[in-house]
C-alpha atoms as a PDB file:
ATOM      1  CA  UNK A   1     100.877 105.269  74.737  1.00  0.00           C
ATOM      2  CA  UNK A   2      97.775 103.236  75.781  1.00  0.00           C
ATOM      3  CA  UNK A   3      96.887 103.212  71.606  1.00  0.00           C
ATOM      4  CA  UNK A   4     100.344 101.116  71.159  1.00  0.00           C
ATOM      5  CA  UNK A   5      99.622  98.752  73.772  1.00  0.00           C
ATOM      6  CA  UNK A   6      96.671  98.332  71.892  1.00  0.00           C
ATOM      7  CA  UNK A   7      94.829  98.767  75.422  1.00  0.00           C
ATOM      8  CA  UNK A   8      90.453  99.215  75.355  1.00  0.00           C
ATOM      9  CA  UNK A   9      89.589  99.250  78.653  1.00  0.00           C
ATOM     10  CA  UNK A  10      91.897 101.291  81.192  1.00  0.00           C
ATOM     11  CA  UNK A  11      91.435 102.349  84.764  1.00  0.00           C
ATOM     12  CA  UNK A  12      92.192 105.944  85.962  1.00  0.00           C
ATOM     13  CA  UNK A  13      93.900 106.573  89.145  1.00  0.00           C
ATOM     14  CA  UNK A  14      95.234 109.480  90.923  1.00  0.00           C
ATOM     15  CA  UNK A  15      93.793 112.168  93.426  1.00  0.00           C
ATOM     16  CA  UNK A  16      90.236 112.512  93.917  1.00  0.00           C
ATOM     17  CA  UNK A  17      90.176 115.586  91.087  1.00  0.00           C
ATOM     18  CA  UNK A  18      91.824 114.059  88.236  1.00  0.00           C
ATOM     19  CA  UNK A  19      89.738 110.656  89.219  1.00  0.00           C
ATOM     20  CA  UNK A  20      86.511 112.238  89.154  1.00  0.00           C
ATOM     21  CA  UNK A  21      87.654 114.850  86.455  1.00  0.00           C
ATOM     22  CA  UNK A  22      86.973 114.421  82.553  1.00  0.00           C
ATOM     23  CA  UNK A  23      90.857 115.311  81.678  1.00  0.00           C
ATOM     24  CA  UNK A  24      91.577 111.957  80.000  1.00  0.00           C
ATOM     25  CA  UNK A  25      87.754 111.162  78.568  1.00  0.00           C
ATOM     26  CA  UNK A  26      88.090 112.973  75.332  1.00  0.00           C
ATOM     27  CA  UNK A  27      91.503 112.020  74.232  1.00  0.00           C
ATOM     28  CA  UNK A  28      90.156 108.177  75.241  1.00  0.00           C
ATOM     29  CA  UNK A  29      87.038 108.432  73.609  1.00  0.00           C
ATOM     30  CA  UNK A  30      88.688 109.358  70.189  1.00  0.00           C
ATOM     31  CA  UNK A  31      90.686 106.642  70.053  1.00  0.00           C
ATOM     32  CA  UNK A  32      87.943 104.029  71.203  1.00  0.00           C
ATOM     33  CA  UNK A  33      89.495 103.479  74.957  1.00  0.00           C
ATOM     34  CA  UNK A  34      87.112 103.584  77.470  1.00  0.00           C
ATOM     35  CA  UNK A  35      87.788 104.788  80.820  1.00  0.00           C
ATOM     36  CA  UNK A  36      87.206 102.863  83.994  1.00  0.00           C
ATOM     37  CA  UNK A  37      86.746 105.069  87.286  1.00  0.00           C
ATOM     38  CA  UNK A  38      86.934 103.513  91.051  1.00  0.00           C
ATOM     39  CA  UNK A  39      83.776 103.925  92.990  1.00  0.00           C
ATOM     40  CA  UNK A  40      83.553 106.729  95.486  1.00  0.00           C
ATOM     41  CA  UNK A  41      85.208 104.583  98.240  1.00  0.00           C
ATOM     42  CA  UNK A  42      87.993 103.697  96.387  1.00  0.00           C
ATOM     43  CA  UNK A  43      88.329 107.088  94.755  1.00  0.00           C
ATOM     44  CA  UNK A  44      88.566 108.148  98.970  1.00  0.00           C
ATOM     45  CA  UNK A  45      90.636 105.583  99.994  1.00  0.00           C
ATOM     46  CA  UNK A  46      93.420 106.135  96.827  1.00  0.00           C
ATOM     47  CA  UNK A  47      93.242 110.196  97.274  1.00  0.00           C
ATOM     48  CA  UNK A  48      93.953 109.873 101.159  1.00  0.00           C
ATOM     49  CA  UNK A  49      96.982 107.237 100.629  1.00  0.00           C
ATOM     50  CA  UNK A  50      98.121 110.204  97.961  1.00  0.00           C
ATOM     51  CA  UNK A  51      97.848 112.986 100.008  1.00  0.00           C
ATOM     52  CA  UNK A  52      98.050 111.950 103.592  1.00  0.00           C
ATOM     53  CA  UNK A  53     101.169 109.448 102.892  1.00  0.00           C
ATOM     54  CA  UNK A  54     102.819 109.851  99.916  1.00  0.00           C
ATOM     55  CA  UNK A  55     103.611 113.423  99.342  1.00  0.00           C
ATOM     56  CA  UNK A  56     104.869 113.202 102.855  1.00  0.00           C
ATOM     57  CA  UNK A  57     107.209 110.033 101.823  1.00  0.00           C
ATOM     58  CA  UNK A  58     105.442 107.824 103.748  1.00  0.00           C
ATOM     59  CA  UNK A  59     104.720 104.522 102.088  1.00  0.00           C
ATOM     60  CA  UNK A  60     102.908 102.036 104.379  1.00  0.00           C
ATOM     61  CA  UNK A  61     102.430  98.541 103.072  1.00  0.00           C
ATOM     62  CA  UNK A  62      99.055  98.588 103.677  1.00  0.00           C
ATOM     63  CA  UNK A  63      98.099 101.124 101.174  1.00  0.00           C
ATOM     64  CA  UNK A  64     100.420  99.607  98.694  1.00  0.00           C
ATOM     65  CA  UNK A  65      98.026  96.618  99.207  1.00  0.00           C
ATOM     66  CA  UNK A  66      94.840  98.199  99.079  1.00  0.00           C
ATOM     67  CA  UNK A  67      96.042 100.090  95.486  1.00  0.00           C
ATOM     68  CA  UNK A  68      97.014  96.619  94.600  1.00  0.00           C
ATOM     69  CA  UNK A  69      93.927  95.497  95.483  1.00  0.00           C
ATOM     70  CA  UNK A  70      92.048  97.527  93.774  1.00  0.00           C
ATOM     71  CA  UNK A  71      93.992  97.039  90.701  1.00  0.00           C
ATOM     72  CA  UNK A  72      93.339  93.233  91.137  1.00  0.00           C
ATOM     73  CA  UNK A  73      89.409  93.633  91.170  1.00  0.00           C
ATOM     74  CA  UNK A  74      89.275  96.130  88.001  1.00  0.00           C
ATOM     75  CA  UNK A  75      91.622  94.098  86.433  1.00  0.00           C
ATOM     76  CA  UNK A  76      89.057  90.612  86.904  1.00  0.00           C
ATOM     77  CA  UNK A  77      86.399  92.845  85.412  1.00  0.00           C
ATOM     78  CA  UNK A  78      88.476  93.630  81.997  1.00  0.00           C
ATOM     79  CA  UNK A  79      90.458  96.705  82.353  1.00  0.00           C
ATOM     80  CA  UNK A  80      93.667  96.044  80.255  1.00  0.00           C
ATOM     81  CA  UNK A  81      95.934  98.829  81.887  1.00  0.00           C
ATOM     82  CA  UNK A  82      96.098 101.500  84.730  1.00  0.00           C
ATOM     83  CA  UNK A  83      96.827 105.304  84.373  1.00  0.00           C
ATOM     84  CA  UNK A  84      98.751 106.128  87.269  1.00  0.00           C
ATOM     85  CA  UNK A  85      97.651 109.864  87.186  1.00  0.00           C
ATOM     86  CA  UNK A  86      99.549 111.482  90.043  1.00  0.00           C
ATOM     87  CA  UNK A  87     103.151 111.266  90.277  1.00  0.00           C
ATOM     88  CA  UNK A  88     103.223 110.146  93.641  1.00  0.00           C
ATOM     89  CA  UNK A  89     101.540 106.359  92.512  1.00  0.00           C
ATOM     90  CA  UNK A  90     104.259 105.035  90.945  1.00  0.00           C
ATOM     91  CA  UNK A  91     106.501 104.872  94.519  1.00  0.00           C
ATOM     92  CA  UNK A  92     103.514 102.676  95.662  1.00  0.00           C
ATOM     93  CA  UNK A  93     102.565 100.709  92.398  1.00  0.00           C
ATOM     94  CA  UNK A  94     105.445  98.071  91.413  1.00  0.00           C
ATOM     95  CA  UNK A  95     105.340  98.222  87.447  1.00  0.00           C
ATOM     96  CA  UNK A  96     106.859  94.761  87.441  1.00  0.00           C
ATOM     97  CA  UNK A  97     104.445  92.978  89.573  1.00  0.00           C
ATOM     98  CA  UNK A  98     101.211  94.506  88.019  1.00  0.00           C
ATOM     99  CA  UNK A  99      99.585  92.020  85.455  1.00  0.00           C
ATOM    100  CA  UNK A 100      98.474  94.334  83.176  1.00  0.00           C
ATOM    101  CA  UNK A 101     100.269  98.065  81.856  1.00  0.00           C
ATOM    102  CA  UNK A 102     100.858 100.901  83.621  1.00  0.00           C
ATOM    103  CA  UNK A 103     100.655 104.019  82.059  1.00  0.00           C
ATOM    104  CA  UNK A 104     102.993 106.397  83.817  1.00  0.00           C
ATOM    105  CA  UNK A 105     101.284 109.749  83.759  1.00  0.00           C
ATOM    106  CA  UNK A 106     104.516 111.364  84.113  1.00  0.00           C
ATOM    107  CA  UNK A 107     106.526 109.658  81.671  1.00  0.00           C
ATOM    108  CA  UNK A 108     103.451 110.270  79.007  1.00  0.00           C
ATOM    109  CA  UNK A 109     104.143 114.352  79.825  1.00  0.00           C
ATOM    110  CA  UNK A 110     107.784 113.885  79.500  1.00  0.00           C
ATOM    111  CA  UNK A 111     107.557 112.214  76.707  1.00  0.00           C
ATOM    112  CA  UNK A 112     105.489 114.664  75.021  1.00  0.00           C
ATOM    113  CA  UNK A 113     107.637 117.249  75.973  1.00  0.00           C
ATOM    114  CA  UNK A 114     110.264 116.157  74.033  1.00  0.00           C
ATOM    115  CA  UNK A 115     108.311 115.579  71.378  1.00  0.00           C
ATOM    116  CA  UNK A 116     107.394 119.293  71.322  1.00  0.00           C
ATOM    117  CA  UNK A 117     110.580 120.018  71.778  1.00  0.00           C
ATOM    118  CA  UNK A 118     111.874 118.564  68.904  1.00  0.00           C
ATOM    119  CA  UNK A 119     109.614 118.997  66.562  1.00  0.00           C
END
């Protein structure tokens, strides 16, 4: 996905495990795509809007503006798209407003699932 958008330099968000995990570095670093991690407070401040709001259906606009935020300052230092790695991110992240891609983390599995499945 992020190799047909012709993407380099993404940013990974999600809970504080997959953000902090290596799950996506190998994959990336074949295909010459680095990967862009928030600092610890971000890395906090996204993993308690995941699982102190959003898996309990609560969106509050304040943490859909501190994501945004935080997709605003990564994007100013040259990311080129966002892995929204937690299915919860998308009800919080508007796709159509963000200036750069969004990689859908969820989509990407279902995707590949059908792939599988059909081949």
């Amino acid at each position: 996905m992020a190799e047909s958008k012709r993407l380099k330099n993404i940013l990974l968000l999600g809970t504080e495990f997959t953000m902090k995990s290596r799950i996506y570095d190998d994959q990336f670093m074949e295909s010459g795509i680095s990967l862009t991690r928030p600092d610890e407070l971000e890395v906090a401040s996204v993993h308690e809007i995941i699982t102190k709001e959003l898996i309990n259906g609560r969106l509050n606009e304040s943490s859909r503006s501190a994501v945004s935020d935080i997709v605003r300052k990564y994007v100013r230092a040259g990311v080129d798209g966002v892995i929204l790695g937690c299915t919860e991110l998308p009800m919080i992240v508007d796709i159509s407003e963000s200036e750069v891609p969004l990689l859908d983390s969820t989509i990407a599995l279902a995707d590949a699932a059908i792939d599988y499945a059909i081949s």
